[in-house]
C-alpha atoms as a PDB file:
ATOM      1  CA  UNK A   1     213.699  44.221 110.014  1.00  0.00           C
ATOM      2  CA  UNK A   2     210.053  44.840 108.268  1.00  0.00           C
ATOM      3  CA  UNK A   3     210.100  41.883 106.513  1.00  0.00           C
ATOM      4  CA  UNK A   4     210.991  39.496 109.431  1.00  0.00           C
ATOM      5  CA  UNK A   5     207.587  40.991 111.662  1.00  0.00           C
ATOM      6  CA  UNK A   6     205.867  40.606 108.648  1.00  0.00           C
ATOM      7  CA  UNK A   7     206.996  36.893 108.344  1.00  0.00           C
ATOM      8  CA  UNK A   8     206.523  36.368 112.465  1.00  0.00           C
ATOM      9  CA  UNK A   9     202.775  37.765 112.098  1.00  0.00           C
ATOM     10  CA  UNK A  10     201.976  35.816 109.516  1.00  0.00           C
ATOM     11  CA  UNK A  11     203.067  32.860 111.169  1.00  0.00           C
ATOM     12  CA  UNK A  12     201.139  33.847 114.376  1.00  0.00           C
ATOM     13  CA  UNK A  13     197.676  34.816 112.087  1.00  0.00           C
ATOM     14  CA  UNK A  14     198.422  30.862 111.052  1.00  0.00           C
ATOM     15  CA  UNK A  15     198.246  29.506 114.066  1.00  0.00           C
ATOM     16  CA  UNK A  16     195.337  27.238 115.059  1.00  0.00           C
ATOM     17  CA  UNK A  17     195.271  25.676 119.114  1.00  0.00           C
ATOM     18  CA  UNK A  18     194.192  22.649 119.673  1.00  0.00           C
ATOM     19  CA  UNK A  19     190.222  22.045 120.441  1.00  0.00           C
ATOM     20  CA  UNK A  20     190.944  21.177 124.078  1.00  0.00           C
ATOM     21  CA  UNK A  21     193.592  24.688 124.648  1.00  0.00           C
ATOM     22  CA  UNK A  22     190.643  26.538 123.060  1.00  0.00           C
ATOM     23  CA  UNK A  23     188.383  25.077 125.650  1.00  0.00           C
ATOM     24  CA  UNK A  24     190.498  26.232 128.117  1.00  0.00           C
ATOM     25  CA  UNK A  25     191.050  30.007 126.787  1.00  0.00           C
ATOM     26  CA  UNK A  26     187.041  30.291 127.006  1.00  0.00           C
ATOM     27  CA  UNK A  27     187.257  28.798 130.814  1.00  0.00           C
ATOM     28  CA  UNK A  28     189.937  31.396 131.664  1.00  0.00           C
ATOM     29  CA  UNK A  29     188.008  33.749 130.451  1.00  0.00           C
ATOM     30  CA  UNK A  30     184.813  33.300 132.128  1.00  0.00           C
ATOM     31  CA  UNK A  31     186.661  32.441 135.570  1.00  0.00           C
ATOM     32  CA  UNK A  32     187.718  36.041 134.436  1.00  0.00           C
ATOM     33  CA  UNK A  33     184.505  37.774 134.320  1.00  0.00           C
ATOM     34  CA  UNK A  34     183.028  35.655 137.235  1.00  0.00           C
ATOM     35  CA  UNK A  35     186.087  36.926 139.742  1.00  0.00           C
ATOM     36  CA  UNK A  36     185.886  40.885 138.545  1.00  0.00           C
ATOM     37  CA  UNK A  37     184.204  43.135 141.225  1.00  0.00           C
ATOM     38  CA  UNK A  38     180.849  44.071 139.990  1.00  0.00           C
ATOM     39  CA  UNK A  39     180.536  48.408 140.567  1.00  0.00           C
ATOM     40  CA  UNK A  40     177.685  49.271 141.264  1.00  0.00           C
ATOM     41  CA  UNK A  41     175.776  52.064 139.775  1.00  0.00           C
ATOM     42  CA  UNK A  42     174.995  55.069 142.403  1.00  0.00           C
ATOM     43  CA  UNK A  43     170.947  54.853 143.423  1.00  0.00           C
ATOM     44  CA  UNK A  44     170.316  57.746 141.643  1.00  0.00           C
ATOM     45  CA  UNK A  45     166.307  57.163 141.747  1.00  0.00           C
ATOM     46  CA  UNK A  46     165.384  56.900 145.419  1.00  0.00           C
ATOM     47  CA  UNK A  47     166.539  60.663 146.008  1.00  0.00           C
ATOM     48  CA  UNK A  48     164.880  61.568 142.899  1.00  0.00           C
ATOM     49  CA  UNK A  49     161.521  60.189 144.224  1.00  0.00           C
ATOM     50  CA  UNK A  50     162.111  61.957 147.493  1.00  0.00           C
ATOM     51  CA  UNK A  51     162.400  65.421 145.422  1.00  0.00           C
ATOM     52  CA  UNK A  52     159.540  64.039 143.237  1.00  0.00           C
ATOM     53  CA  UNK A  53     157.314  64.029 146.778  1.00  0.00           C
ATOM     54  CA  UNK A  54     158.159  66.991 147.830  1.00  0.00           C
ATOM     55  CA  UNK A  55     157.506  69.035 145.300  1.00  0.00           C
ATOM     56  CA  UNK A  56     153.798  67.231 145.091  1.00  0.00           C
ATOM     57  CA  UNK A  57     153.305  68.180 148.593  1.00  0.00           C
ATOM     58  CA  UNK A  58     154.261  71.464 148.311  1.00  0.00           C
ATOM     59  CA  UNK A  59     152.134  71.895 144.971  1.00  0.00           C
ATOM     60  CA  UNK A  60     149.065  70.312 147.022  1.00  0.00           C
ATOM     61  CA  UNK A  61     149.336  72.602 150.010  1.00  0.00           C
ATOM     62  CA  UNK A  62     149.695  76.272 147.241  1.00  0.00           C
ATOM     63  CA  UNK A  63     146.448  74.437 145.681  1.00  0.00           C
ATOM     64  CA  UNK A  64     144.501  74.253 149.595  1.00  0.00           C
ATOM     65  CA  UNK A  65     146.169  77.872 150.257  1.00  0.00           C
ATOM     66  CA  UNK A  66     144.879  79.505 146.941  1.00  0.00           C
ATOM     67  CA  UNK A  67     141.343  78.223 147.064  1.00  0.00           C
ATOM     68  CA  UNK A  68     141.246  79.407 150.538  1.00  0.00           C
ATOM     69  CA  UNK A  69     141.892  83.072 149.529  1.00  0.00           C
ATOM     70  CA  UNK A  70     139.661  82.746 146.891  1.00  0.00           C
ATOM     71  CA  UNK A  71     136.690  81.773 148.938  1.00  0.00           C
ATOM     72  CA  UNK A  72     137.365  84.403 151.550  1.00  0.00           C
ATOM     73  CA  UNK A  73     138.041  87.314 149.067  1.00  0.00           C
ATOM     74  CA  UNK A  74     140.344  90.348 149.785  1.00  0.00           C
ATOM     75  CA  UNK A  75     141.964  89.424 153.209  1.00  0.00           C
ATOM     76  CA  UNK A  76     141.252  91.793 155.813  1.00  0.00           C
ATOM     77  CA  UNK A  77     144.697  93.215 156.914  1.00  0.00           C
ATOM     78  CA  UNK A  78     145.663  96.759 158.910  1.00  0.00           C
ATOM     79  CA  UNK A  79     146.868  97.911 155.523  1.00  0.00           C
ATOM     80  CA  UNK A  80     143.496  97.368 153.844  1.00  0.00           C
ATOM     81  CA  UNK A  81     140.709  98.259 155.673  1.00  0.00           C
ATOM     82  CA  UNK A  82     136.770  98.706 155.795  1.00  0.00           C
ATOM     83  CA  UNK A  83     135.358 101.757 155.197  1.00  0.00           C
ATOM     84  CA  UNK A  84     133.663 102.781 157.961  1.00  0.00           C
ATOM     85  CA  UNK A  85     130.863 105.679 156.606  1.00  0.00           C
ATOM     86  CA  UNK A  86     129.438 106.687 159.362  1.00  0.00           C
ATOM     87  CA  UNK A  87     132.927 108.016 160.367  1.00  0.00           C
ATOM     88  CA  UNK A  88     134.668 110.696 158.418  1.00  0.00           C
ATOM     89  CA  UNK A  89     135.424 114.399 158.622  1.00  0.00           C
ATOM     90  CA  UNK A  90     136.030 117.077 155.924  1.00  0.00           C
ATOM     91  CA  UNK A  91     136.962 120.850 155.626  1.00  0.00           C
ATOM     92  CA  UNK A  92     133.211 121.954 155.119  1.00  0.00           C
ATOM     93  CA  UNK A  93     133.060 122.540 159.136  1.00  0.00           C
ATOM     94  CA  UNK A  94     129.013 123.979 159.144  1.00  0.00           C
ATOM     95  CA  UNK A  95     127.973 120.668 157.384  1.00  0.00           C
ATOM     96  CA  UNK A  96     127.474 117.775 159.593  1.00  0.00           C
ATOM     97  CA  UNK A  97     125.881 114.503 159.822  1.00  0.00           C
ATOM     98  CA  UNK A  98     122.678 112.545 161.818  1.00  0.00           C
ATOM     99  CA  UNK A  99     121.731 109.182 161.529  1.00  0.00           C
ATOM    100  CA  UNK A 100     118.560 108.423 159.684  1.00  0.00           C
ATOM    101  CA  UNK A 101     116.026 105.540 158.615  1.00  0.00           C
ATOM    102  CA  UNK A 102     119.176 104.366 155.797  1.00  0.00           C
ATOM    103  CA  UNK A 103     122.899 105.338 156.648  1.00  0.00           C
ATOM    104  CA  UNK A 104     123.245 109.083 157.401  1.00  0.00           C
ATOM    105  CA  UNK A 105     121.201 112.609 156.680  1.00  0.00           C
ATOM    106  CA  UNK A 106     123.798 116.088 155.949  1.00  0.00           C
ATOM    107  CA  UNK A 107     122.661 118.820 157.514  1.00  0.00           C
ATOM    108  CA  UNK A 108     123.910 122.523 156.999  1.00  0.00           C
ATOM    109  CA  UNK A 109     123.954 124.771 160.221  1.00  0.00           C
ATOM    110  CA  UNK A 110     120.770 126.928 161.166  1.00  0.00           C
ATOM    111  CA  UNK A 111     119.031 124.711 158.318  1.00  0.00           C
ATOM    112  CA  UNK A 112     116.357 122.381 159.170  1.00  0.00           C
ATOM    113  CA  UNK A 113     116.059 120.388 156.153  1.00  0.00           C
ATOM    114  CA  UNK A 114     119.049 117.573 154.833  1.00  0.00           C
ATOM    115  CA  UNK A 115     121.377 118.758 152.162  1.00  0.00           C
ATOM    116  CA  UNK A 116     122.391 115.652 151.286  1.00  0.00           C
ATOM    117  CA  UNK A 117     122.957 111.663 152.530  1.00  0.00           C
ATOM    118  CA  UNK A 118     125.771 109.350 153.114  1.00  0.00           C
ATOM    119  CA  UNK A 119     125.094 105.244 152.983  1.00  0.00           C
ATOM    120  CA  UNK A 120     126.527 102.437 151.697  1.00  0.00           C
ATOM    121  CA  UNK A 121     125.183 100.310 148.952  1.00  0.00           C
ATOM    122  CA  UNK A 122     125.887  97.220 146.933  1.00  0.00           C
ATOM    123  CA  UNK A 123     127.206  97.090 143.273  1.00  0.00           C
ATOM    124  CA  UNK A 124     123.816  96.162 142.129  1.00  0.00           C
ATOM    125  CA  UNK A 125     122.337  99.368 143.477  1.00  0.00           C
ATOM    126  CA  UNK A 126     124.515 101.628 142.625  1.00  0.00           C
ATOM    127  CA  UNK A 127     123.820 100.277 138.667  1.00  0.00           C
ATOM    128  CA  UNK A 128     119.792 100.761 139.864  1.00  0.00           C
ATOM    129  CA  UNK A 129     120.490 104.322 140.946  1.00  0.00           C
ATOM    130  CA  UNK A 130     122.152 105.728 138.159  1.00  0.00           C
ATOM    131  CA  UNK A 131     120.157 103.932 135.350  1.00  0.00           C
ATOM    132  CA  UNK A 132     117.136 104.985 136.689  1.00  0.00           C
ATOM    133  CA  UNK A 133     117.972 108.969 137.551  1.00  0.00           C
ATOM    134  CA  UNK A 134     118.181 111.066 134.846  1.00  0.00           C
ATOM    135  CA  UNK A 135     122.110 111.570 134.905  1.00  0.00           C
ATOM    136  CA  UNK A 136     123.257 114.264 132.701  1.00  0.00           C
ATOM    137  CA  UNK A 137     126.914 114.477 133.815  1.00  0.00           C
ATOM    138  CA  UNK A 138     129.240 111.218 134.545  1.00  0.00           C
ATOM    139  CA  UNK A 139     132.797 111.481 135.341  1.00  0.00           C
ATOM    140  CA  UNK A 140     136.229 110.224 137.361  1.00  0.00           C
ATOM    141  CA  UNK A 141     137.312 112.631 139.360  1.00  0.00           C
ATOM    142  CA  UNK A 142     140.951 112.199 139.631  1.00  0.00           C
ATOM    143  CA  UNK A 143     143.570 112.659 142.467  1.00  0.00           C
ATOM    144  CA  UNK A 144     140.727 113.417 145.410  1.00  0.00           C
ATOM    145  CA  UNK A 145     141.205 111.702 148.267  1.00  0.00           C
ATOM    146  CA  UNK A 146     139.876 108.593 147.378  1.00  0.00           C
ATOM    147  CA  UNK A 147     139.224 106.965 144.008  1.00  0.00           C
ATOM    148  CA  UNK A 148     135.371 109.148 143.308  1.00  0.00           C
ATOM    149  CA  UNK A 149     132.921 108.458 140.403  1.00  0.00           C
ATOM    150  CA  UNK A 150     130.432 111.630 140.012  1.00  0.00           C
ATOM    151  CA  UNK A 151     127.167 111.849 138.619  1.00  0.00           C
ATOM    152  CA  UNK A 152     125.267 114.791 138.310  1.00  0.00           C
ATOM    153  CA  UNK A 153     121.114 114.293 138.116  1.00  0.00           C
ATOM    154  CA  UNK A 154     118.565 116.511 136.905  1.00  0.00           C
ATOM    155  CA  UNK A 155     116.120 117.529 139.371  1.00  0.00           C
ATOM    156  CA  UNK A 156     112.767 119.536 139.517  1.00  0.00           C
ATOM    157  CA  UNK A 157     112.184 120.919 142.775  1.00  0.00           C
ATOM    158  CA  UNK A 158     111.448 124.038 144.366  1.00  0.00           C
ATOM    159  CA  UNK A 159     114.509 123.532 146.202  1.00  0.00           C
ATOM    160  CA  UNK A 160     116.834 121.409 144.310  1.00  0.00           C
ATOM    161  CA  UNK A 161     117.847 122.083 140.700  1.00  0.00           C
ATOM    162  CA  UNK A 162     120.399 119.459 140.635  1.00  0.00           C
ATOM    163  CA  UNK A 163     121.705 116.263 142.662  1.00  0.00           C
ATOM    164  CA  UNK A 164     125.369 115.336 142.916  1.00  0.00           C
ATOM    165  CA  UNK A 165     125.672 111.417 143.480  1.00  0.00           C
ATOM    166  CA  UNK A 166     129.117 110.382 144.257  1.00  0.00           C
ATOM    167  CA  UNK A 167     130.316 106.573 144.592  1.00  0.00           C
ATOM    168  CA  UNK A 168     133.867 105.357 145.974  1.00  0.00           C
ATOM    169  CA  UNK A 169     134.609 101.577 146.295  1.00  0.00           C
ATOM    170  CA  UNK A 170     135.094  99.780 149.486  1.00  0.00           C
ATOM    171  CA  UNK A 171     135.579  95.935 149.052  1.00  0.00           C
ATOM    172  CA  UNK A 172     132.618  94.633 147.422  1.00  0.00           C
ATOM    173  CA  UNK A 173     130.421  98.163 147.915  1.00  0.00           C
ATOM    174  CA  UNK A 174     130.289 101.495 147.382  1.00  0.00           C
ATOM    175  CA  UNK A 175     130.353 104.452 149.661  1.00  0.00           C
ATOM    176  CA  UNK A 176     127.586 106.855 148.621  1.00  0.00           C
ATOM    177  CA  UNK A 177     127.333 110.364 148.822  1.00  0.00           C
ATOM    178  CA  UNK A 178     124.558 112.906 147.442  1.00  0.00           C
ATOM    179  CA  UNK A 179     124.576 116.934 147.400  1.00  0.00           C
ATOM    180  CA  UNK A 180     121.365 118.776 146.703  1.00  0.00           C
ATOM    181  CA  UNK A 181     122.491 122.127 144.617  1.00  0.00           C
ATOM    182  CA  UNK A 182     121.665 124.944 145.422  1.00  0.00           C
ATOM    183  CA  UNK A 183     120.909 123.832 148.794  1.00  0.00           C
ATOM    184  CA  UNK A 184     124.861 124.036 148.918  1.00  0.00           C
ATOM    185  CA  UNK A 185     126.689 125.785 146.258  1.00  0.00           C
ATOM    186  CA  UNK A 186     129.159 124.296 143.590  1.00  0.00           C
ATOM    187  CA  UNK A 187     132.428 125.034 145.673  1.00  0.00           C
ATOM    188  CA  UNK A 188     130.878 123.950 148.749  1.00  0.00           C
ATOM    189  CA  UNK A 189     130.196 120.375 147.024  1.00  0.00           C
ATOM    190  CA  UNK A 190     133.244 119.793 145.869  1.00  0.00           C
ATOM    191  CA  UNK A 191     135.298 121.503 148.874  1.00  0.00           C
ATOM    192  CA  UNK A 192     133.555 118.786 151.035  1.00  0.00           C
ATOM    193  CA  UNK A 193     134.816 115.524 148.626  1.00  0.00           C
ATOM    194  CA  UNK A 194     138.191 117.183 148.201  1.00  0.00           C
ATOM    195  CA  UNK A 195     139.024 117.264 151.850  1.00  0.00           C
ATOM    196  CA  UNK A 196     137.163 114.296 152.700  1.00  0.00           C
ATOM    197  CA  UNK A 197     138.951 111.262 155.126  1.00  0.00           C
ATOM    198  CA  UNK A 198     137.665 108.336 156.638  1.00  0.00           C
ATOM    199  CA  UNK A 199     138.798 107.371 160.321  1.00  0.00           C
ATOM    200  CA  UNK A 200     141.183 103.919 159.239  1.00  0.00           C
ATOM    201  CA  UNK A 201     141.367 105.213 156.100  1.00  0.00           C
ATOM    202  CA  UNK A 202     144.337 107.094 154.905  1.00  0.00           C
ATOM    203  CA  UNK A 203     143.675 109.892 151.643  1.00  0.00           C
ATOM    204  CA  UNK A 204     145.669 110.137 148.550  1.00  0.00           C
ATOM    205  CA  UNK A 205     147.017 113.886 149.185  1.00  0.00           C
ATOM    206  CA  UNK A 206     147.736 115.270 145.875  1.00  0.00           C
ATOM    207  CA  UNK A 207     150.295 118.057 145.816  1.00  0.00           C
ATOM    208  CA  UNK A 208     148.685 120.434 142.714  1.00  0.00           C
ATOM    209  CA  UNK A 209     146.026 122.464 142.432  1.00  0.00           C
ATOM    210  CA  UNK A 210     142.426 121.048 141.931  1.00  0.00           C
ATOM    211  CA  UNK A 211     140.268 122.384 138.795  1.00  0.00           C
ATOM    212  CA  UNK A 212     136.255 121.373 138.616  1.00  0.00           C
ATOM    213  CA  UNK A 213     133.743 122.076 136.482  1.00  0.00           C
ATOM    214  CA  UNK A 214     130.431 123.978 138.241  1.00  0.00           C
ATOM    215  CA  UNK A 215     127.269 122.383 137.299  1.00  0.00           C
ATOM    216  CA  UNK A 216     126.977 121.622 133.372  1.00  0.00           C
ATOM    217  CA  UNK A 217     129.795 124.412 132.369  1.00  0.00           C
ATOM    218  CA  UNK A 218     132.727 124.372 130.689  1.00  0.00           C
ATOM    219  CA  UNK A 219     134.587 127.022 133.219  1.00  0.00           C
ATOM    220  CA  UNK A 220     137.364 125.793 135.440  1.00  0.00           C
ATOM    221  CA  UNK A 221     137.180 126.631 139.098  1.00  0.00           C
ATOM    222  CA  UNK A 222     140.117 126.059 141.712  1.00  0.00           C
ATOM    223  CA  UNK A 223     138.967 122.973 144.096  1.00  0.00           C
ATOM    224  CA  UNK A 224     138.742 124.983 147.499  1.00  0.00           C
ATOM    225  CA  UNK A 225     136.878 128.011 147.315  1.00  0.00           C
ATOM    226  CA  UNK A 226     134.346 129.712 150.136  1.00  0.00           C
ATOM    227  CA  UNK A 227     131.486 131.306 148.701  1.00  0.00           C
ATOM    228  CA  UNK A 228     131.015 135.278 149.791  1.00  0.00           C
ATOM    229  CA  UNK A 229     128.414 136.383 147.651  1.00  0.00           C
ATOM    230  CA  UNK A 230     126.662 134.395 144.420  1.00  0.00           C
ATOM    231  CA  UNK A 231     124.307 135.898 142.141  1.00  0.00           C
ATOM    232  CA  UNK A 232     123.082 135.480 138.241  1.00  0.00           C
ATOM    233  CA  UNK A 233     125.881 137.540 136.735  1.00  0.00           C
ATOM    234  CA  UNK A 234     129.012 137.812 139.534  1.00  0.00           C
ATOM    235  CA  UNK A 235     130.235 135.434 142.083  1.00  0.00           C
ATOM    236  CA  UNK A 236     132.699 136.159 144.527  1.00  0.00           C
ATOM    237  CA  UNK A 237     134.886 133.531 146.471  1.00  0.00           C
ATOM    238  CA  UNK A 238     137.176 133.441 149.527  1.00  0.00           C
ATOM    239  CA  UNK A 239     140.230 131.302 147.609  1.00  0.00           C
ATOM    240  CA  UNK A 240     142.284 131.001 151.319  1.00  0.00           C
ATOM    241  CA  UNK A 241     145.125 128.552 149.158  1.00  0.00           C
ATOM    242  CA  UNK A 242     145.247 131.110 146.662  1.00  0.00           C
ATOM    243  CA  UNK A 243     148.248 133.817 145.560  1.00  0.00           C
ATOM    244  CA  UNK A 244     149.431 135.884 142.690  1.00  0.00           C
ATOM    245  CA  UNK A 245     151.576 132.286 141.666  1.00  0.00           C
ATOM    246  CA  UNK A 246     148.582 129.902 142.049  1.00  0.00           C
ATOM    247  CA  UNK A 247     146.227 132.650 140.197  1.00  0.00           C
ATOM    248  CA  UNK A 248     148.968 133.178 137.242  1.00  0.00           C
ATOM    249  CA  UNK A 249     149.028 129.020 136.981  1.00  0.00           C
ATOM    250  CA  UNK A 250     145.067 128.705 137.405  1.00  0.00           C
ATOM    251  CA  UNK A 251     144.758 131.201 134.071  1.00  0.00           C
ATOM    252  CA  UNK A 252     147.250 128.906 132.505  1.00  0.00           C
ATOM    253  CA  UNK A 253     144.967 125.958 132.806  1.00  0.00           C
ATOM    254  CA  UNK A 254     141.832 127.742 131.446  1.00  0.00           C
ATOM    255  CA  UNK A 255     144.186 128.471 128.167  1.00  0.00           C
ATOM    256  CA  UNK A 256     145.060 125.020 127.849  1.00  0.00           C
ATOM    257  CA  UNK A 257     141.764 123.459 128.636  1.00  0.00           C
ATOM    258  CA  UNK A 258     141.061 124.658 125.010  1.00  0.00           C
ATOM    259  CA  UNK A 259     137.631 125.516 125.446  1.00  0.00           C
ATOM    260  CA  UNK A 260     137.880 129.119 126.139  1.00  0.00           C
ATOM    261  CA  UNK A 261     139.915 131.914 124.473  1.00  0.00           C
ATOM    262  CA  UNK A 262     141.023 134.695 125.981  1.00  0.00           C
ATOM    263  CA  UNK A 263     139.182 137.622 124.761  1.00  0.00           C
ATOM    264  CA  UNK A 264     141.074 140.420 126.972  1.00  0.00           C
ATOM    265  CA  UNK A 265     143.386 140.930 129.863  1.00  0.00           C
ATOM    266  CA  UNK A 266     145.226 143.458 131.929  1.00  0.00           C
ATOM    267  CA  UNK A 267     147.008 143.778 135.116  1.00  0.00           C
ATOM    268  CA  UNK A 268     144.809 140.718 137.619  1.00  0.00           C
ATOM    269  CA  UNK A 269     141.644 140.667 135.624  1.00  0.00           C
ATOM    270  CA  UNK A 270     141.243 137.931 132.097  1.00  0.00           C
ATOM    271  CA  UNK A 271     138.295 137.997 129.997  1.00  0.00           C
ATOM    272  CA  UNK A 272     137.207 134.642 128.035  1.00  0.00           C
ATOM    273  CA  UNK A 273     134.765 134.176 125.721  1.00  0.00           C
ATOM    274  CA  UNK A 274     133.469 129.872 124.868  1.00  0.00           C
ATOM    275  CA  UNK A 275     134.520 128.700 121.588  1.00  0.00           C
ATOM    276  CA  UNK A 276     130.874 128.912 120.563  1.00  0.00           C
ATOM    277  CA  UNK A 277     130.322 132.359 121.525  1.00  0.00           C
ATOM    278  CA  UNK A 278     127.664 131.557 123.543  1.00  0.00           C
ATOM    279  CA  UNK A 279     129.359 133.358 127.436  1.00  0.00           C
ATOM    280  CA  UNK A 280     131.725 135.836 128.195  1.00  0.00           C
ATOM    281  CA  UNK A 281     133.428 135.189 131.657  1.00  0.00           C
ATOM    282  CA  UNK A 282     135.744 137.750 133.285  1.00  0.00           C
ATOM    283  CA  UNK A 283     138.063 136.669 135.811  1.00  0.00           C
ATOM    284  CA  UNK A 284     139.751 138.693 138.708  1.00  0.00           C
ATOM    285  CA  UNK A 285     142.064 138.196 141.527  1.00  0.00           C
ATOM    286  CA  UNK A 286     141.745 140.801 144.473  1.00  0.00           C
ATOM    287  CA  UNK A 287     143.789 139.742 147.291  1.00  0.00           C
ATOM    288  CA  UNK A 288     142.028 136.509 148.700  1.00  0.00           C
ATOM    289  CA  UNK A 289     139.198 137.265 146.394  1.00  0.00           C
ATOM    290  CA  UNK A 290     138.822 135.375 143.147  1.00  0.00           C
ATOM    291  CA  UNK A 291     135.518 137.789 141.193  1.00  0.00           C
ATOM    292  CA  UNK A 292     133.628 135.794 138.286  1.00  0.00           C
ATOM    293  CA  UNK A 293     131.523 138.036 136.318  1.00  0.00           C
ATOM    294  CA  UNK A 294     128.960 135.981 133.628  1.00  0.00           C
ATOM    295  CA  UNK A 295     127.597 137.457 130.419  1.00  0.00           C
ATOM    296  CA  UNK A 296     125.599 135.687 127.851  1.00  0.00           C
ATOM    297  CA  UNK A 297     125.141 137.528 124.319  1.00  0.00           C
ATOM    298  CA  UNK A 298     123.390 135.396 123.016  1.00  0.00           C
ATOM    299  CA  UNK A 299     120.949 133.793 124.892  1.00  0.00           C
ATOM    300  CA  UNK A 300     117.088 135.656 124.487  1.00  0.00           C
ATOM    301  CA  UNK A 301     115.683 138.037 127.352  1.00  0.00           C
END
């Protein structure tokens, strides 16, 4: 059976039509080609110019939208308001404000001269006014009520040892405080700023204790106190947050501040010496009281 399809094929591959039946296979096969239904491809492009459009209309509009914010800066929502100066309040209840010649005058009750001002002034003048002071002390004070950059100035005046300068940012300004010391005392200063809030304006509230430096020293002091009595040697403060728990955690951070050792201590009352030797500070806690007593071996009569 093999060899007979083998025969039969090679008989067929030996075939040769006629010139005029090969004429007709080619017109067969064109009639063919001619008379098959031509399927069209789907129109794939118009749609994909229609998506091609809209995404260069919605790039144009982001472009219009995002130059307009640029030009007009921060926008100006319920959520991010102006800082209006001229009306705040604090815990420092006998110290109140007048308006003056530039922004506001503080005044302290039954005293006749300011203790400090309020304005506001550009970013440019706030560079003027610290370059230009002599500025001994710069520092972030962090977690008061609203984001505060102190400076404290050396002054020489019969009533004014030192300046406290204090700048917070609103928008493209700054809100600008000054304290003359000793015209109000350390915790006084810093009482004020710690409780301060501006109408509009909600304060951070921070839920720990406060520590500050007073003046140039290295001593920690709780954020809050109400001077009773200050002299040279001994201060004594009303601490009205204060208990045996808060005292016990406020001796804590003076250890690990590590600029003091503890020289001696025994039932409410710590004794620290600087790590230079150079003052002895005893510490104790009497109810509400909190008693600083000062000593300085080595400095010359």
């Amino acid at each position: 059976m093999g060899k007979h399809y083998d025969d039969q094929w090679k008989q067929l591959q030996q075939f040769q039509p006629p010139s005029y039946e090969k004429d007709q296979i080619k017109q067969r096969i064109w009639q063919t080609i001619r008379e098959e239904p031509v399927k069209k491809l789907p129109r794939i492009f118009p749609p994909l110019k229609g998506l091609v459009t809209t995404c260069l209309l919605i790039l144009i509009c982001g472009s219009f939208l995002w130059l307009i914010f640029q030009q007009s800066g921060e926008p100006q929502t319920a959520a991010n308001p102006s800082i209006d100066y001229e009306n705040f309040s604090w815990g420092l209840e006998d110290v109140y404000s007048k308006k003056a010649d530039e922004g506001l005058e503080l005044f302290q009750e039954k005293q006749s001269v300011p203790v400090g001002t309020v304005k506001e002034v550009t970013e440019e003048e706030m560079k003027t006014i610290t370059a230009k002071l002599p500025m001994f002390v710069e520092k972030e004070l962090e977690h008061f009520p609203y984001p505060t950059t102190m400076y404290i100035e050396h002054v020489k005046m019969m009533d004014t040892v030192q300046r406290y300068h204090f700048f917070i940012p609103d928008k493209e300004k700054w809100i600008y405080f000054t304290f003359d010391y000793p015209k109000l005392e350390y915790a006084e200063i810093f009482h004020a700023m710690s409780t301060l809030t501006f109408d509009g304006k909600k304060p951070y509230s921070h839920d720990e204790q406060l520590y500050v430096n007073h003046g140039y020293g290295s001593m920690l002091f709780p954020v809050g106190l109400k001077p009773y009595s200050i002299t040279s040697y001994k201060e004594i403060y009303y601490w009205d947050e204060g208990s045996d728990k808060a005292y016990s955690k406020y001796i804590e951070t003076i250890l690990s501040s590590r600029g003091w050792e503890r020289k001696a201590f025994g039932g409410k009352s710590h004794t620290f010496v600087s790590v230079d030797g150079n003052e002895v500070v005893s510490i104790t806690w009497n109810g509400k009281e909190l008693i600083y007593e000062f000593d300085y071996p080595n400095s010359e009569e």
